[in-house]
Protein backbone atom coordinates (compact mmCIF):
# COMPACT_ATOMS: atom_id res chain seq x y z
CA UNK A 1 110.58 78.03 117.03
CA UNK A 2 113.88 76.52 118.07
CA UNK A 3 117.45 78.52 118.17
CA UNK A 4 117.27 80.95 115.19
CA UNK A 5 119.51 81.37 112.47
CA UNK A 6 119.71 84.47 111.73
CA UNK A 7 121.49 83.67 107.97
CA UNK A 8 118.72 81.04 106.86
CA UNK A 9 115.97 83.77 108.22
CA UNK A 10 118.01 86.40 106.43
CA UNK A 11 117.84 84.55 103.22
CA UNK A 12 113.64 83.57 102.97
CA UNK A 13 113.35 87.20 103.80
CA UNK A 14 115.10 87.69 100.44
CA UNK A 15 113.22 85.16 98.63
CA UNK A 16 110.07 87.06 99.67
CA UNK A 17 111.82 90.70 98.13
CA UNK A 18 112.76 91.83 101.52
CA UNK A 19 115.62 93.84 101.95
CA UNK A 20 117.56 91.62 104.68
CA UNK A 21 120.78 90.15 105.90
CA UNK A 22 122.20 89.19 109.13
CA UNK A 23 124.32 91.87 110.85
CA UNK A 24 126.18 93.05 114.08
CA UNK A 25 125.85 96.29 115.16
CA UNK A 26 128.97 97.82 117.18
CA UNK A 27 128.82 100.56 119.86
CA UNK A 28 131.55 101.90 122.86
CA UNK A 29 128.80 98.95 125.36
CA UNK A 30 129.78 95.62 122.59
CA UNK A 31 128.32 93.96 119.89
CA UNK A 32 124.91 93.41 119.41
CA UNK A 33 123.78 90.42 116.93
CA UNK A 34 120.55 90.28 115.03
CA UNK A 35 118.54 91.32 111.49
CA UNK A 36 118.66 94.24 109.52
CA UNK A 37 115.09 94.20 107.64
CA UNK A 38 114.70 96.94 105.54
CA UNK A 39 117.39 99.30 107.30
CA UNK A 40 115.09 98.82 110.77
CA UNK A 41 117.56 96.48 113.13
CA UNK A 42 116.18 93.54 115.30
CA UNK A 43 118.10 92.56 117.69
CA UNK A 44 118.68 88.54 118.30
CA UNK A 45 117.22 89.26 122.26
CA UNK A 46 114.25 90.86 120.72
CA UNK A 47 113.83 88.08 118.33
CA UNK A 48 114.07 85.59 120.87
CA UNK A 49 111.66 86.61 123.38
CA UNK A 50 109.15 84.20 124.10
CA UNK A 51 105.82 87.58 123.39
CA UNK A 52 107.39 88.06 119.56
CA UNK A 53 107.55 84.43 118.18
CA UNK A 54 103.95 84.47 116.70
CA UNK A 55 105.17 87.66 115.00
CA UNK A 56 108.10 86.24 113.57
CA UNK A 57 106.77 83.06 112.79
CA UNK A 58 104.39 85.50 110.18
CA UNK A 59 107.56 87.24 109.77
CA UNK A 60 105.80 90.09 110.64
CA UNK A 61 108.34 92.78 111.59
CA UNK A 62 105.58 95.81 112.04
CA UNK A 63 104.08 93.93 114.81
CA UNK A 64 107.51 93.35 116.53
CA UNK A 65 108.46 97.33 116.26
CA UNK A 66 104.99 98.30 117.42
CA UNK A 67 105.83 96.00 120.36
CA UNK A 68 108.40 98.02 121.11
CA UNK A 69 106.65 101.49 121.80
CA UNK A 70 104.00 99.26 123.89
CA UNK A 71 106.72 97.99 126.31
């Protein structure tokens, strides 16, 4: 998968019924970019890394946040 675009993602997620939408989340350490899907936010470094792009090629979410508590 090339760069992503987080709106065009955003949008088949919502042709499929799934509560999504590209978003920024702000803290006091920046900005963070990436996807809320169904109120659970992926960050665009999560997305990008090279061990979740089978996963989000499926567009398989649970298996990027079970990822998570693995790592």
């Amino acid at each position: 998968m090339g760069q992503l675009d987080l709106d065009e993602l955003a949008e088949e997620l919502r042709k499929r019924g799934v509560d999504a939408c590209h978003d920024f989340l702000y803290s006091s350490r920046g900005c963070r970019e990436g996807l809320d899907v169904d109120g659970e936010f992926f960050p665009l470094s999560e997305l990008s890394l090279p061990e979740n792009q089978e996963a989000l090629e499926r567009l398989d979410f649970e298996a990027i946040k079970a990822r998570r508590v693995r790592t």
